[in-house]
Protein backbone atom coordinates (compact mmCIF):
# COMPACT_ATOMS: atom_id res chain seq x y z
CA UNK A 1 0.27 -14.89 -34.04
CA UNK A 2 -3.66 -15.38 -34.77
CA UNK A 3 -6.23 -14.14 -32.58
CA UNK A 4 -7.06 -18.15 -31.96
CA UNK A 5 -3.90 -18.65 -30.51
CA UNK A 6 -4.00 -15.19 -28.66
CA UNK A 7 -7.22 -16.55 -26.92
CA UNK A 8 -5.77 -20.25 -26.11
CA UNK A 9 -2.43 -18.36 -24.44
CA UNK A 10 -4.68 -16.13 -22.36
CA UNK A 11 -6.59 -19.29 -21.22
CA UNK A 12 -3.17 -21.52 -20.47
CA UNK A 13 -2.46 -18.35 -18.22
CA UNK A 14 -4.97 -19.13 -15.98
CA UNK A 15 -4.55 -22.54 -15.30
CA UNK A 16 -1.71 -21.33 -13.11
CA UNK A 17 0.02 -23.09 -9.79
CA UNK A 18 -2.13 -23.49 -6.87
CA UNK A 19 0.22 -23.55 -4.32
CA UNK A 20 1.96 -19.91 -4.11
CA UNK A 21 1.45 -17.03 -6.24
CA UNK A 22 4.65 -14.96 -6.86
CA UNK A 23 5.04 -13.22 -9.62
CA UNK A 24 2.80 -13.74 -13.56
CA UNK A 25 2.79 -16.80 -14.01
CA UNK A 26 1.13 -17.75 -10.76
CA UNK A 27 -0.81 -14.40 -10.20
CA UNK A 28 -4.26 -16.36 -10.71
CA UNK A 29 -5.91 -19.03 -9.58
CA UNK A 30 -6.17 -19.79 -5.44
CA UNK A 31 -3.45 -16.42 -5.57
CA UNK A 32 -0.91 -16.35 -3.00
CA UNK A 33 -1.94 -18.23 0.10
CA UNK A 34 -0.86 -16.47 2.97
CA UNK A 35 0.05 -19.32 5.77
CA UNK A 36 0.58 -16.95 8.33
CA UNK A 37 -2.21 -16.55 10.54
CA UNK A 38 0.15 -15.05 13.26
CA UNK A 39 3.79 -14.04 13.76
CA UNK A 40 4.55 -16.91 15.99
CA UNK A 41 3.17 -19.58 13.98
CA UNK A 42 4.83 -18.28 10.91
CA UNK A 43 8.21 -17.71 13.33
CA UNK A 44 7.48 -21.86 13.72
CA UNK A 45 8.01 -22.50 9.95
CA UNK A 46 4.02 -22.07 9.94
CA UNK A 47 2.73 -24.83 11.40
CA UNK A 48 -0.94 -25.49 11.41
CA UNK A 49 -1.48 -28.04 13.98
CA UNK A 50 0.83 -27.63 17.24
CA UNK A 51 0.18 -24.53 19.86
CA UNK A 52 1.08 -21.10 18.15
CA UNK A 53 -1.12 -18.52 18.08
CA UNK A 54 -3.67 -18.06 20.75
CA UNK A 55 -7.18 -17.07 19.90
CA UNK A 56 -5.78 -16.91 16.29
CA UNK A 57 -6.12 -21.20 16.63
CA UNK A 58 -9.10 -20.30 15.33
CA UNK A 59 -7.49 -20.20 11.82
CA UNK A 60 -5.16 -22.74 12.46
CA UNK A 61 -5.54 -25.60 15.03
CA UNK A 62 -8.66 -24.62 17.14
CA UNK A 63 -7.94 -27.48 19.77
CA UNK A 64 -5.59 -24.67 20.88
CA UNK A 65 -7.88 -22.38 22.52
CA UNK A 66 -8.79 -25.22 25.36
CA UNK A 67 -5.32 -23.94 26.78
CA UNK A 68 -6.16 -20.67 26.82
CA UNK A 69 -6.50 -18.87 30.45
CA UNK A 70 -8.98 -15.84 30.14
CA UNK A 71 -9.25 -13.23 28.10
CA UNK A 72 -6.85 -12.49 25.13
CA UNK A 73 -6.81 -10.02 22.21
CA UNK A 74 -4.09 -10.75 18.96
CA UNK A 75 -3.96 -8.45 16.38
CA UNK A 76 -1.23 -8.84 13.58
CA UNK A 77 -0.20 -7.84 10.35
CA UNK A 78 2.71 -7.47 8.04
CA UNK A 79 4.08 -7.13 4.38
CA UNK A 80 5.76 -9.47 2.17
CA UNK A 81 8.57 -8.90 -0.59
CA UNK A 82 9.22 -11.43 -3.36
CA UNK A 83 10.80 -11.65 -6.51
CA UNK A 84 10.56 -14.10 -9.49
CA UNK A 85 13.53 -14.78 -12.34
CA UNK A 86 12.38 -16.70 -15.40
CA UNK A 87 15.74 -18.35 -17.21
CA UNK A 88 15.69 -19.64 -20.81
CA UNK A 89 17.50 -21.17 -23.32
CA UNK A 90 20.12 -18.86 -25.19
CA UNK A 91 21.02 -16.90 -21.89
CA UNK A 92 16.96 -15.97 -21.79
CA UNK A 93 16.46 -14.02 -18.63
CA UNK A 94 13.48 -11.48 -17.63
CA UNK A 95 12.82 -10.81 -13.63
CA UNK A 96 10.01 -9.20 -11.69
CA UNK A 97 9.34 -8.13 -7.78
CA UNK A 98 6.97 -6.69 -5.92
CA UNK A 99 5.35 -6.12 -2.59
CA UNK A 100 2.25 -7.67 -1.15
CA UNK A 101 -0.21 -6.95 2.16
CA UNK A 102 0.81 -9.64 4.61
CA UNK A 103 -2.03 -11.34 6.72
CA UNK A 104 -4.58 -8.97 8.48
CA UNK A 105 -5.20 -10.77 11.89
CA UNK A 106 -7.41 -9.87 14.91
CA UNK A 107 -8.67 -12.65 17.27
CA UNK A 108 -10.09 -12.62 20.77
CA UNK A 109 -10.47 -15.60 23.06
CA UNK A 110 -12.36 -15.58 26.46
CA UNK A 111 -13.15 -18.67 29.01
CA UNK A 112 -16.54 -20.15 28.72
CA UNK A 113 -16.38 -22.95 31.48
CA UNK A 114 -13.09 -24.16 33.67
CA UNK A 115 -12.78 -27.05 30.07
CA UNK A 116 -14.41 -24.77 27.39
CA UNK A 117 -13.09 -21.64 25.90
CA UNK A 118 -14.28 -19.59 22.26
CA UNK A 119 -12.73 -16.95 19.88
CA UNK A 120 -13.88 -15.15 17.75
CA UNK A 121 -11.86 -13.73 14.56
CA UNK A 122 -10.77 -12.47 10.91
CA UNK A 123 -7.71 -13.21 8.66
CA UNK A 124 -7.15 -12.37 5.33
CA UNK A 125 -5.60 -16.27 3.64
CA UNK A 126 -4.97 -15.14 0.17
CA UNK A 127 -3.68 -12.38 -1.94
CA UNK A 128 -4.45 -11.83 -5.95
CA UNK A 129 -2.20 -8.91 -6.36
CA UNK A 130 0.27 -8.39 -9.29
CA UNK A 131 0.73 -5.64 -11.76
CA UNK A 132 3.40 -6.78 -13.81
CA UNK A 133 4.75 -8.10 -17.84
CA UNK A 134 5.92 -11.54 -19.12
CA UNK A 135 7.75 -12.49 -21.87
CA UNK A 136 6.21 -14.52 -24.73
CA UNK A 137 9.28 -15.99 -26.73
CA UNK A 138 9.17 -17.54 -30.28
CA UNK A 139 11.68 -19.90 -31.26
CA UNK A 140 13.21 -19.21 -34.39
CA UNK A 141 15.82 -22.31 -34.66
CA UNK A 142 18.46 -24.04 -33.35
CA UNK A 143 20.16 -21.23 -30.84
CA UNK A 144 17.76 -18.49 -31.83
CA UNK A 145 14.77 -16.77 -30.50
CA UNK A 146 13.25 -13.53 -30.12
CA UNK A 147 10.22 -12.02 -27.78
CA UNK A 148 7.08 -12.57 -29.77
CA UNK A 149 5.17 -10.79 -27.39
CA UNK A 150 4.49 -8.52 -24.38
CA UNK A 151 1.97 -9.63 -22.03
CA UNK A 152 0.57 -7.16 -19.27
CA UNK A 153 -0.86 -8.82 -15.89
CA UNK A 154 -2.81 -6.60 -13.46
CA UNK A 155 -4.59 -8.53 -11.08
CA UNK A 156 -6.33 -7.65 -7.47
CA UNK A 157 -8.01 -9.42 -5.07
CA UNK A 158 -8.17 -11.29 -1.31
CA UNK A 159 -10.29 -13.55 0.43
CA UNK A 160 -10.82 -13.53 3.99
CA UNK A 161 -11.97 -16.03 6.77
CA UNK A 162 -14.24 -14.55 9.36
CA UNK A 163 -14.15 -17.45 12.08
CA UNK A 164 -15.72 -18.32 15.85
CA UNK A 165 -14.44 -21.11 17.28
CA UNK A 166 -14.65 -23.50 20.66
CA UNK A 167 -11.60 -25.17 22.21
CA UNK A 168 -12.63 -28.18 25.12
CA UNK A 169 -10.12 -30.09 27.47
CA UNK A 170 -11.81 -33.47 27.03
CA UNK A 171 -9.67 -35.21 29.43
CA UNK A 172 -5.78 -34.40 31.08
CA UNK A 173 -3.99 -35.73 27.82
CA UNK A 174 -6.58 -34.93 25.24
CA UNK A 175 -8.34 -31.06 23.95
CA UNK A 176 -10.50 -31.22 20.82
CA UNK A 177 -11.58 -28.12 19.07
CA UNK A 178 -13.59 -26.62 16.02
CA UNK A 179 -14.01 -23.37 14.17
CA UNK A 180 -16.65 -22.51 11.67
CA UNK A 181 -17.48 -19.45 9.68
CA UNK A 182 -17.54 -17.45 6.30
CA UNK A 183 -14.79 -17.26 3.54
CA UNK A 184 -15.53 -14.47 1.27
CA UNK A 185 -13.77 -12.49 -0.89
CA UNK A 186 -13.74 -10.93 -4.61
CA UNK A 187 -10.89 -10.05 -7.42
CA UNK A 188 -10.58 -8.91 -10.96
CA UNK A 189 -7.48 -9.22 -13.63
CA UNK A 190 -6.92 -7.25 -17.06
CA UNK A 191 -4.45 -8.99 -19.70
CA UNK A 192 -3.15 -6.70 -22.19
CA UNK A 193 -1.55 -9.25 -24.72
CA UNK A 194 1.10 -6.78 -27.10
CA UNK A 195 1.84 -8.87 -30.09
CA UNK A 196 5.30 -7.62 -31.12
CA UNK A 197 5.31 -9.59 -34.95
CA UNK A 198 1.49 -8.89 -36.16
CA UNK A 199 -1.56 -7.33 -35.40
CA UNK A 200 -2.86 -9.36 -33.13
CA UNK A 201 -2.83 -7.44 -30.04
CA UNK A 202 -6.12 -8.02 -27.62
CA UNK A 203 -7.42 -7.34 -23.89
CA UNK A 204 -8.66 -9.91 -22.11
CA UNK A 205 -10.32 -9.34 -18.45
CA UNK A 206 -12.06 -11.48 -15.46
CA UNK A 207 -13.18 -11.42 -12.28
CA UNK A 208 -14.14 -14.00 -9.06
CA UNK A 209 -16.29 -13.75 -6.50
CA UNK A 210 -16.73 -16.29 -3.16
CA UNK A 211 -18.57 -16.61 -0.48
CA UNK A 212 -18.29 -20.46 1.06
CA UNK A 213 -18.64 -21.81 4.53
CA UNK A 214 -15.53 -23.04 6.09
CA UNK A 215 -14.04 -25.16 9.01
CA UNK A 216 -11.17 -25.88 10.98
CA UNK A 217 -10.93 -29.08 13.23
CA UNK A 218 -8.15 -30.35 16.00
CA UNK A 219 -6.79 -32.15 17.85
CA UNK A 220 -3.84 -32.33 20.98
CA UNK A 221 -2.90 -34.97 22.71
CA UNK A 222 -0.53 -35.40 25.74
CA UNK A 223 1.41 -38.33 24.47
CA UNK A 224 3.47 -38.58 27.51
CA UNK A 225 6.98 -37.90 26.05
CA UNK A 226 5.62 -34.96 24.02
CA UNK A 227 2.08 -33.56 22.22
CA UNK A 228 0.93 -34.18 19.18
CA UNK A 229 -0.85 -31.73 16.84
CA UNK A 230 -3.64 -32.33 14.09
CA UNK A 231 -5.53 -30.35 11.81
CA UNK A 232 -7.39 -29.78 9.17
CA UNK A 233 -9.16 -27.10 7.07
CA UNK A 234 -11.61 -27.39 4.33
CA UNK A 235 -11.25 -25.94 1.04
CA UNK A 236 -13.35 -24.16 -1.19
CA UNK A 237 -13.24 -22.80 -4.99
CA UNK A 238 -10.12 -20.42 -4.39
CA UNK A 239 -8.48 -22.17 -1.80
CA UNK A 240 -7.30 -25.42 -1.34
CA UNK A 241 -7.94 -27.98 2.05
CA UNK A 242 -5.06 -29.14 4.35
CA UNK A 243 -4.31 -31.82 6.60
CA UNK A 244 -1.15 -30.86 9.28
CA UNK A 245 0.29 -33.80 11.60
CA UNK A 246 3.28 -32.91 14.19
CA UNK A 247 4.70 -33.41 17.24
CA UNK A 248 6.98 -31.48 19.66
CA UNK A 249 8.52 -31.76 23.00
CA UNK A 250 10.45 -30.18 26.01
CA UNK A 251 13.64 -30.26 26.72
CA UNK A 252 15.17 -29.38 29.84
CA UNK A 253 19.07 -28.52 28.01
CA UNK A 254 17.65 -25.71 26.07
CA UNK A 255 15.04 -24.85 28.63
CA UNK A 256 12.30 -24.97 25.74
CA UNK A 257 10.55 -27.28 23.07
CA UNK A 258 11.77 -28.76 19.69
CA UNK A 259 9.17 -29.39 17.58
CA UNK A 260 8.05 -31.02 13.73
CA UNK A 261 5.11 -31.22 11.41
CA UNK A 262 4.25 -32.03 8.07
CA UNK A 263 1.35 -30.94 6.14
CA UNK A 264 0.10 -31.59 2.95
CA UNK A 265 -2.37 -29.12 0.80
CA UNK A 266 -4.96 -30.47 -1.24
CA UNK A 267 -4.09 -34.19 0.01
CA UNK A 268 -6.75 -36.04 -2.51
CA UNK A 269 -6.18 -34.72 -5.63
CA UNK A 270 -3.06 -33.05 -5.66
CA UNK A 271 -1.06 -33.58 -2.34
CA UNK A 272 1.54 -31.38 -2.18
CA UNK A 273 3.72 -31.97 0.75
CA UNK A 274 5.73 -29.74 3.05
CA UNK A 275 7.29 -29.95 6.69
CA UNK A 276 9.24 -27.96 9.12
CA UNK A 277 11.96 -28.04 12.20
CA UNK A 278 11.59 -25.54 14.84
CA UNK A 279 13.32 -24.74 18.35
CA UNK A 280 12.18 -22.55 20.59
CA UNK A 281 14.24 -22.36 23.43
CA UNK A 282 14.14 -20.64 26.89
CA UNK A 283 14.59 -16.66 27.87
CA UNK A 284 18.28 -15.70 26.96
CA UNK A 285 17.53 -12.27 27.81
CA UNK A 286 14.97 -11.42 30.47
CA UNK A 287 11.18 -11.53 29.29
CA UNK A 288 12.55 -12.34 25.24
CA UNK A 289 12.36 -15.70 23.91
CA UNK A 290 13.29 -16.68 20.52
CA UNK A 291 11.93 -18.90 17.71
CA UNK A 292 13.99 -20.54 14.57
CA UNK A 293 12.86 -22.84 11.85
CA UNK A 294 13.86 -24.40 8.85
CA UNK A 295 11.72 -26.24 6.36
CA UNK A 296 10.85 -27.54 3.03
CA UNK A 297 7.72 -27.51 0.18
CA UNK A 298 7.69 -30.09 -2.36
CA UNK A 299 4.91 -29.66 -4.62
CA UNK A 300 3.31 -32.23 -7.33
CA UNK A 301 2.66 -30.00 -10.04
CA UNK A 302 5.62 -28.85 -12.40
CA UNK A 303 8.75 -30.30 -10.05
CA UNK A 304 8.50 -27.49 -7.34
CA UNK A 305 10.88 -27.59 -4.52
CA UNK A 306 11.00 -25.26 -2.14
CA UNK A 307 13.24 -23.84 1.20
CA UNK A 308 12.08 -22.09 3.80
CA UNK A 309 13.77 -20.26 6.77
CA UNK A 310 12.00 -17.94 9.78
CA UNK A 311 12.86 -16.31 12.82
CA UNK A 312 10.93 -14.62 15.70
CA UNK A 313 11.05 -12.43 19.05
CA UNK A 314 8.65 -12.40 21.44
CA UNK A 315 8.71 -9.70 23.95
CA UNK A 316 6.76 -9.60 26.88
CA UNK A 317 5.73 -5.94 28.32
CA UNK A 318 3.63 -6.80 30.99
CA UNK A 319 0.18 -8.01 30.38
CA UNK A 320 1.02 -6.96 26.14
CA UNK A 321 3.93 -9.65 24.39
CA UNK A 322 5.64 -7.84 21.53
CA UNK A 323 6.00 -10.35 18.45
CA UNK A 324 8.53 -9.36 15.47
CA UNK A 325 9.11 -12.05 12.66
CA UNK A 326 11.12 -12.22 9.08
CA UNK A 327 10.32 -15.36 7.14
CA UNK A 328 11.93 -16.41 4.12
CA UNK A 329 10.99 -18.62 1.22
CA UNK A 330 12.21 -19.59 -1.92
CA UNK A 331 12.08 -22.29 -4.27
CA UNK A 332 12.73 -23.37 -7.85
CA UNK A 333 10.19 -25.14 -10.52
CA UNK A 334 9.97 -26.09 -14.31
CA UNK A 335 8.79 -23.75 -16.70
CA UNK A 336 5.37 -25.08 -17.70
CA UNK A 337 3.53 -21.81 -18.87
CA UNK A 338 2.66 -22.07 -22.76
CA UNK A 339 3.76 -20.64 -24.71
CA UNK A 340 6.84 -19.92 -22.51
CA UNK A 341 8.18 -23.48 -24.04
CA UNK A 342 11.87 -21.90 -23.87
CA UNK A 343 11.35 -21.23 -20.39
CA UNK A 344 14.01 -23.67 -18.43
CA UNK A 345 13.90 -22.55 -14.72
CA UNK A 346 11.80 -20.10 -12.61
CA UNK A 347 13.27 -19.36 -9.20
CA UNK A 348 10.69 -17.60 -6.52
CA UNK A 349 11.96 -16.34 -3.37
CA UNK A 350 9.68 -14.12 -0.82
CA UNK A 351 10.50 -12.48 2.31
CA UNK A 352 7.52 -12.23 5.16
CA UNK A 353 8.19 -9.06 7.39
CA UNK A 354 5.17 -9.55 10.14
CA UNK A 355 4.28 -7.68 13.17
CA UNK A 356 1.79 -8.84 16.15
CA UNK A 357 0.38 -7.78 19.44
CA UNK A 358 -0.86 -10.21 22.07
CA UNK A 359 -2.77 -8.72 24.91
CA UNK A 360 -4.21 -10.48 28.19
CA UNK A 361 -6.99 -9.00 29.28
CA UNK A 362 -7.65 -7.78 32.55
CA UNK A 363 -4.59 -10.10 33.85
């Protein structure tokens, strides 16, 4: 392998998915967005534009925080597990795994006016982090191959969102809200390509650096029979906009509401779609109440699908609520990484272990 070609596969490397990054071949790029801004919304199946998170709305659906009453603190956090399995032709097979900071959140609301109420926050919305190899194969003819090459991934980096935010009841059926701030963040990656049949072997490194405005706008409205949710966030260079839609209602048999929303990222140029179920039905034991979800991703780029499953607990201790969710994901996608050409399937899956604290203040 020349050093011409070594330089052209360390380019096709970057140009990697923009939708989740699990794993080498999706390590750079907008990294690993982390669509969690709290346990509860990420309990819901993550939903961006329906009531979730509190003063956390802020990241989410900021019309939100018009329902807030007082003062309210949420801090959360977390960890997330995945694992990636690349399957060729010939029986082919080479796996990684790893583990990854979930979202860093702390938000506090407070009352401005009886209609008006403002948070204040930071999240973390994207991870960089991978320190892993990949396989570069060479096809030798019909039924054969062999690894041509070694390549050695470390990257680091996040990018946070440091938001403030105002929520207003317009009228009884309609709240309208907007949150502005600062994304920033930084990251760096070293490729150590180990050309196995020559020579060639080279070190290639980068780095990124952002600082952009951002915004979040929403909207609620009492429809009558139910509320509707939507949202939107703005992109920037390392992180793509959104636009959420959904609706839920109550329902007196399970004592709770039923909700479902579909989003799509990048909506103009891409549009990758996704959507979600969730129930969240009354107290089965005293002062707990439950959250389930199921949902789907289907991406444009390289024939992504994707499942999703979640679950949460909220416990209330008082004037402090307790919030414990595990949040699974996995999906399957073409192999579309040159020179991986051999490369048939490439199945993600990732497991979201977060914890969060939700305190009313001076209630």
């Amino acid at each position: 392998m020349n050093r011409a070609l070594t330089n052209t596969v360390c380019t096709v490397l970057l140009i990697a998915s923009r939708v989740s990054a699990w794993g080498f071949h999706d390590a750079q790029e907008l990294g690993t967005p982390l669509v969690c801004a709290s346990p509860m919304s990420t309990a819901m199946g993550s939903v961006w534009s329906l009531p979730s998170s509190g003063p956390a709305s802020i990241f989410l659906n900021p019309a939100e925080l018009a329902e807030a009453n007082g003062t309210d603190l949420l801090v959360s956090s977390g960890w997330i597990q995945w694992s990636t399995d690349v399957y060729g032709e010939y029986e082919f097979q080479h796996g990684e795994s790893g583990t990854i900071p979930g979202p860093l959140t702390a938000a506090l609301g407070f009352g401005l006016t009886d209609r008006f109420n403002a948070a204040v926050g930071v999240s973390n919305v994207a991870d960089f982090s991978f320190d892993g190899v990949n396989m570069v194969l060479v096809d030798l003819g019909p039924g054969l191959y062999e690894i041509g090459a070694v390549d050695n991934l470390d990257s680091r980096g996040s990018l946070w969102e440091i938001n403030a935010g105002i929520g207003a009841e317009v009228t009884d059926w309609l709240s309208l809200g907007v949150s502005a701030g600062v994304r920033n963040g930084s990251g760096s990656w070293t490729l150590f390509h180990n050309d196995l049949t020559g020579p060639a072997d080279s070190t290639s490194t980068g780095d990124w650096d952002e600082t952009a405005a951002c915004f979040h706008c929403g909207v609620l409205m009492d429809a009558g029979i139910g509320t509707i949710g939507i949202s939107t966030v703005s992109g920037s260079d390392m992180y793509s906009d959104r636009l959420a839609a959904g609706f839920q209602r109550e329902f007196d048999v399970i004592d709770g509401r039923i909700g479902i929303e579909f989003d799509s990222t990048d909506p103009f140029e891409r549009g990758d779609f996704s959507g979600r179920l969730f129930i969240a039905p009354g107290e089965m034991i005293a002062n707990v109440r439950s959250v389930y979800s199921i949902g789907f991703v289907k991406a444009a780029e390289h024939h992504r699908t994707a499942a999703c499953l979640a679950t949460g607990t909220s416990v209330s201790l008082g004037d402090v609520d307790l919030d414990l969710v595990v949040s699974w994901r996995s999906r399957s996608r073409a192999g579309h990484s040159v020179p991986d050409y051999l490369v048939t399937v490439v199945d993600d899956s990732g497991t979201y272990y977060l914890v969060g604290l939700r305190w009313a203040v001076g209630r």
